[in-house]
N, C-alpha and C. Protein backbone atom coordinates (compact mmCIF):
# COMPACT_ATOMS: atom_id res chain seq x y z
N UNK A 1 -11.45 12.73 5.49
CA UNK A 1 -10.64 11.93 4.60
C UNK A 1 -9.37 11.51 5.33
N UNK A 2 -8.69 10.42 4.96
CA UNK A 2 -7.70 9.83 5.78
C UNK A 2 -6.81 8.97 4.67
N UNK A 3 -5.80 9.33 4.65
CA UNK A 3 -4.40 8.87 3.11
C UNK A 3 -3.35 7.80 4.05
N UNK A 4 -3.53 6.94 3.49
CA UNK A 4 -2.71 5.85 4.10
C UNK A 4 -1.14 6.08 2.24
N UNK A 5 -0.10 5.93 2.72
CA UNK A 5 0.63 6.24 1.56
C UNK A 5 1.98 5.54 1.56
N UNK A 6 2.10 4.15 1.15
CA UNK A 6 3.38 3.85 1.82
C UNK A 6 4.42 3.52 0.69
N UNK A 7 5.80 4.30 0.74
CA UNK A 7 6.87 4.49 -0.27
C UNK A 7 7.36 2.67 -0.55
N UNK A 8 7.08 2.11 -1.00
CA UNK A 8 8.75 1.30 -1.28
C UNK A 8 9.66 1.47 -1.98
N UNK A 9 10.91 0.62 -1.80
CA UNK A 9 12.00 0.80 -2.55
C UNK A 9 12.31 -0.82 -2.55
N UNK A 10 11.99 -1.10 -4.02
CA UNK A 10 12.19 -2.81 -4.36
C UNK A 10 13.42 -3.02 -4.76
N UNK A 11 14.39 -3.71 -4.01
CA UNK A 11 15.29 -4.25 -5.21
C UNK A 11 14.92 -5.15 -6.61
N UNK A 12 15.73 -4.72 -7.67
CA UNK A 12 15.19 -4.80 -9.15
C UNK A 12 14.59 -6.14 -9.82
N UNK A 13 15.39 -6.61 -8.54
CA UNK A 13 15.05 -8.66 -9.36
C UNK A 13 13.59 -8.99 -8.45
N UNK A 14 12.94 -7.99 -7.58
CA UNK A 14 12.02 -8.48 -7.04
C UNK A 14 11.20 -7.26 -7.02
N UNK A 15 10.85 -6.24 -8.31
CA UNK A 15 9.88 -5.35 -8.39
C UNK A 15 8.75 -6.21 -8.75
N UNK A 16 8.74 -7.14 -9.83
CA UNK A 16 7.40 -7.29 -10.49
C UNK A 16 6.55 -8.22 -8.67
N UNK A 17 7.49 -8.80 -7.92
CA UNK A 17 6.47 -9.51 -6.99
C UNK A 17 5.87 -8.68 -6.11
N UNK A 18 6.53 -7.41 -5.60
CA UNK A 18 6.25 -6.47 -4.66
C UNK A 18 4.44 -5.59 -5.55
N UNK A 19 5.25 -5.96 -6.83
CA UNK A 19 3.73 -4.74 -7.30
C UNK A 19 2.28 -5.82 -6.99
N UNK A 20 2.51 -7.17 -7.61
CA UNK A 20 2.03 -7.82 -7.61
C UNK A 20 0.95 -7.69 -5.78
N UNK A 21 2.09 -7.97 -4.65
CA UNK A 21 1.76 -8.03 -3.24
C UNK A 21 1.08 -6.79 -3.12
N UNK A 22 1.06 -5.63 -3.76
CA UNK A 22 0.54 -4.21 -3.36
C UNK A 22 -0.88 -4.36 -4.58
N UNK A 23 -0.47 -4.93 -5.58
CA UNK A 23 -2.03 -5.36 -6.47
C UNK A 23 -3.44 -6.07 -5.25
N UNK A 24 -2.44 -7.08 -4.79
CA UNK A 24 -3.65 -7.71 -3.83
C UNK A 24 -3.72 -7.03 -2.64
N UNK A 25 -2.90 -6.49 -1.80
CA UNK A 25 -3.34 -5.31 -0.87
C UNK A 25 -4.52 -4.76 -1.20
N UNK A 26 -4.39 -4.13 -2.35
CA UNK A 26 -5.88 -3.35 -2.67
C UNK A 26 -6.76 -4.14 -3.33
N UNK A 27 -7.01 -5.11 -3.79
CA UNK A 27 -7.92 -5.80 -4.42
C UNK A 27 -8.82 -6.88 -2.68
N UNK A 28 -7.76 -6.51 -2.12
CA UNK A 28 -8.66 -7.20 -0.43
C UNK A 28 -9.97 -6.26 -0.48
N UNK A 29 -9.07 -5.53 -0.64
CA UNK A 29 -10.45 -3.95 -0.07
C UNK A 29 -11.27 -3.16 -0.99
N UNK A 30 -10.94 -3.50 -2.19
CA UNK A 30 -11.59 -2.56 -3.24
C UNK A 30 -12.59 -2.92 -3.15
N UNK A 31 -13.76 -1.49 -3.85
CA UNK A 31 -15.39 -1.79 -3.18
C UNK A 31 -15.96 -1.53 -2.19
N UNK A 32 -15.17 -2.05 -1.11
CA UNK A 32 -15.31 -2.02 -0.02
C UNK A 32 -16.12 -0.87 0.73
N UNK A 33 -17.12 -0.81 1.41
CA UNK A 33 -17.76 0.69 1.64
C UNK A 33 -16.53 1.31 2.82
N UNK A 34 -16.25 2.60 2.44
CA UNK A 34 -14.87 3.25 3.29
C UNK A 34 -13.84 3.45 2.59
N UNK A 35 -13.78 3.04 1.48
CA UNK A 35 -12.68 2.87 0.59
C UNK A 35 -13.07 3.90 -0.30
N UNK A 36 -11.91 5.49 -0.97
CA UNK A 36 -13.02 5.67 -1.80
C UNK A 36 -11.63 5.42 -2.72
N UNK A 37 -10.45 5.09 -2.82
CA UNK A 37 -9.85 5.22 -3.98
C UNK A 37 -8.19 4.01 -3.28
N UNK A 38 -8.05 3.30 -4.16
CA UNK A 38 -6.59 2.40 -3.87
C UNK A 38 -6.07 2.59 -4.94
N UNK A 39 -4.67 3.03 -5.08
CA UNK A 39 -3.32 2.81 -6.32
C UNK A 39 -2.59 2.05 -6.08
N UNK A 40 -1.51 1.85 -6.86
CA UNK A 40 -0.59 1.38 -7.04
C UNK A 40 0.64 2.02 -8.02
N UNK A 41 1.47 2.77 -7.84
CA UNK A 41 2.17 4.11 -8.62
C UNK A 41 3.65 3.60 -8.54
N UNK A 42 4.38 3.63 -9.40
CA UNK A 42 5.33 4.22 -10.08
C UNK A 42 6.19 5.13 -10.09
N UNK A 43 7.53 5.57 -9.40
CA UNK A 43 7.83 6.59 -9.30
C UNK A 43 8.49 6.92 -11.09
N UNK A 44 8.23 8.04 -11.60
CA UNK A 44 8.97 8.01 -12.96
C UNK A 44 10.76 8.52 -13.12
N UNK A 45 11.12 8.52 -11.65
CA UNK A 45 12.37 9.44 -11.74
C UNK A 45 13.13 7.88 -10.89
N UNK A 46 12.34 7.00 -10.44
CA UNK A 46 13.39 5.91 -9.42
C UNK A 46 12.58 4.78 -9.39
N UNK A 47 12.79 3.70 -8.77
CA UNK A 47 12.70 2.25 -8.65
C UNK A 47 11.34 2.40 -7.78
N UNK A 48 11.29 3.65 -7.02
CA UNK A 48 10.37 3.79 -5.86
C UNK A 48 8.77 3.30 -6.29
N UNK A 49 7.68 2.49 -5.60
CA UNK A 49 6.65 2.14 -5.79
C UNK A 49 6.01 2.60 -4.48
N UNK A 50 4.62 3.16 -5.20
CA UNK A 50 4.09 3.55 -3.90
C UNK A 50 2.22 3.13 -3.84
N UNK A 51 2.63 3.31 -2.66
CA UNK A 51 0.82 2.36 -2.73
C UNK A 51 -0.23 3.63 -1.66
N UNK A 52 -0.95 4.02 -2.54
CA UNK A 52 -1.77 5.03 -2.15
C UNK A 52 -2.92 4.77 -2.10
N UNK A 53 -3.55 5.03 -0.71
CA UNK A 53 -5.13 4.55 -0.20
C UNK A 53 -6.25 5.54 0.20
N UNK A 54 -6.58 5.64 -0.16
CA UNK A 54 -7.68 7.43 0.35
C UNK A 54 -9.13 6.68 0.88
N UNK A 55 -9.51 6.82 2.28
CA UNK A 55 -10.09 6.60 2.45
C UNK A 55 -11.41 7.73 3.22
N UNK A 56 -12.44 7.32 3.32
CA UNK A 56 -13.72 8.34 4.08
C UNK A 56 -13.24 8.76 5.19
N UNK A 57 -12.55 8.03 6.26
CA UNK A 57 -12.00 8.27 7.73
C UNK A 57 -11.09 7.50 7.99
N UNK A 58 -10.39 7.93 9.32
CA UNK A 58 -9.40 7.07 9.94
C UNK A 58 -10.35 5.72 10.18
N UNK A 59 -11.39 5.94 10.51
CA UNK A 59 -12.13 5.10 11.19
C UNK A 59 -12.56 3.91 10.43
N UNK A 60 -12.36 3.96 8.87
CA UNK A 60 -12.58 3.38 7.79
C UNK A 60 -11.38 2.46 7.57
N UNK A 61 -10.38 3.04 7.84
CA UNK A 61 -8.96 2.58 7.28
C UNK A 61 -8.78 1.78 8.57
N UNK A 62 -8.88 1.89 10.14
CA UNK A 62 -8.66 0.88 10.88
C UNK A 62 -9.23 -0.04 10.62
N UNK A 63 -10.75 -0.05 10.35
CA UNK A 63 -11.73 -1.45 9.91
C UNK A 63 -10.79 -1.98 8.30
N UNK A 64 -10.55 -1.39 7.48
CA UNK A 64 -10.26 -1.62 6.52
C UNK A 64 -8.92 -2.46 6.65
N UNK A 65 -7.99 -2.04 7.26
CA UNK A 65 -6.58 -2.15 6.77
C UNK A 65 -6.52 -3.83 7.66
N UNK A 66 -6.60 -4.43 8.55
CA UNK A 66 -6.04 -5.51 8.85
C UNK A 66 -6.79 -6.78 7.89
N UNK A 67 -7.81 -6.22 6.68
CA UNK A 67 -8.41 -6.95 6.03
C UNK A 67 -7.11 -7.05 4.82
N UNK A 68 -6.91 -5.64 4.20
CA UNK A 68 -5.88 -5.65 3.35
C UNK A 68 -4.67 -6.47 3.78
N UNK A 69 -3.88 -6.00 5.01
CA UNK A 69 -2.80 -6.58 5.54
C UNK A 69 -2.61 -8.35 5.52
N UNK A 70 -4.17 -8.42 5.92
CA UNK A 70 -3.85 -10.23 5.93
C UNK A 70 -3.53 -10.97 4.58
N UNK A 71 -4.20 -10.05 3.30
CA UNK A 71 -3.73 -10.36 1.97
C UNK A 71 -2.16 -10.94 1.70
N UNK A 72 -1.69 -9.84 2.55
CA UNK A 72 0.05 -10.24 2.35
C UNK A 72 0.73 -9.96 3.31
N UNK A 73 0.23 -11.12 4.29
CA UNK A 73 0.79 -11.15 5.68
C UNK A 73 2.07 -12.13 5.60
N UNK A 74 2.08 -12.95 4.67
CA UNK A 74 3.10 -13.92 4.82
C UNK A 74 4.28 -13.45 3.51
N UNK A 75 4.13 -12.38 2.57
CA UNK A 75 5.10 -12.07 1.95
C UNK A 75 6.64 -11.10 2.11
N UNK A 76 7.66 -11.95 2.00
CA UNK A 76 8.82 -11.16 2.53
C UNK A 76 9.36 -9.93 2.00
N UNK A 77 8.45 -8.93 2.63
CA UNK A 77 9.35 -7.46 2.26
C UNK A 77 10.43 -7.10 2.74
N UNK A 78 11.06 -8.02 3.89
CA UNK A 78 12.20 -7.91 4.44
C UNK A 78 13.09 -8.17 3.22
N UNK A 79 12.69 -9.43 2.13
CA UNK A 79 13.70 -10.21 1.24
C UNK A 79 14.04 -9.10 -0.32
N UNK A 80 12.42 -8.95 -0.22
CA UNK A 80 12.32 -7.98 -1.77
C UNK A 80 12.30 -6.05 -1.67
N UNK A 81 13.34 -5.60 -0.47
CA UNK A 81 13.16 -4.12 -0.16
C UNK A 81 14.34 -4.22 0.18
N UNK A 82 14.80 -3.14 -0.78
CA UNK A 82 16.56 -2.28 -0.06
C UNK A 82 16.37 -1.44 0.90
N UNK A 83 15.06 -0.97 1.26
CA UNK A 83 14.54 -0.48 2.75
C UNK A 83 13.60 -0.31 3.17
N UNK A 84 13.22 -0.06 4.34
CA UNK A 84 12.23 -0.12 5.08
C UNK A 84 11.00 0.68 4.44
N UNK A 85 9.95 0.30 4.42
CA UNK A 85 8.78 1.28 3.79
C UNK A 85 8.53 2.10 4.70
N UNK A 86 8.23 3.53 3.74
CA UNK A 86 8.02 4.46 4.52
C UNK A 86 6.67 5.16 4.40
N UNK A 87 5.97 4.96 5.38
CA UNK A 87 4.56 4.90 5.83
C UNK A 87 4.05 6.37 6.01
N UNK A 88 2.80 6.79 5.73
CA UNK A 88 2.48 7.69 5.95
C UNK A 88 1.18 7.88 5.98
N UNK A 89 0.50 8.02 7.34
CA UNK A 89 -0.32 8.64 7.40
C UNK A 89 -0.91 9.69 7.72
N UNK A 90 -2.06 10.59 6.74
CA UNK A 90 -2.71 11.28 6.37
C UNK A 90 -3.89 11.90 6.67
N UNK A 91 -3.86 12.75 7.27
CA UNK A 91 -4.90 13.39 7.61
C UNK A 91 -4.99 14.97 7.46
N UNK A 92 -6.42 15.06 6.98
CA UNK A 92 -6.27 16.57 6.55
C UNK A 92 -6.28 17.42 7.90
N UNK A 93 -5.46 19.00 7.68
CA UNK A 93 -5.90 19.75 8.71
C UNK A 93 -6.65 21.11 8.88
């Protein structure tokens, strides 16, 4: 198994587009054989949105992810983030 998990932090006038850009992130790939689970979450204590990907293997998520990525290759997270996303990947040990 292999957890792709990446934090944002939206500024407020540009949450609904960021969820939106992380809706189609995973709707690239959903189905997808390798894929076994995509979110889209809510932090309940802060602004924080997080986009959680669980996949069969690393090996899944490299084939997988530049399919997702091109979804929202041209949207400015530089414009709609008070910071940098913080990425995480996952692997069990």
């Amino acid at each position: 198994m292999f957890i792709l998990m990446s934090i944002h932090h939206p500024k407020l006038e540009y949450e609904a587009a960021l969820i939106d850009s992380m809706h189609r992130y995973g709707a690239a790939i959903r189905g997808k054989q390798g894929l076994r689970a995509i979110h889209t979450l809510k932090d309940e204590r802060s602004n924080r949105l997080v986009g959680l990907a669980i996949f069969y293997s690393k090996a899944d998520f490299e084939r997988l992810a530049p399919i997702a990525r091109a979804a929202v290759k041209d949207d400015p997270f530089d414009v709609w983030e008070e910071a940098e996303i913080d990425g995480l990947m996952l692997g069990e040990v």
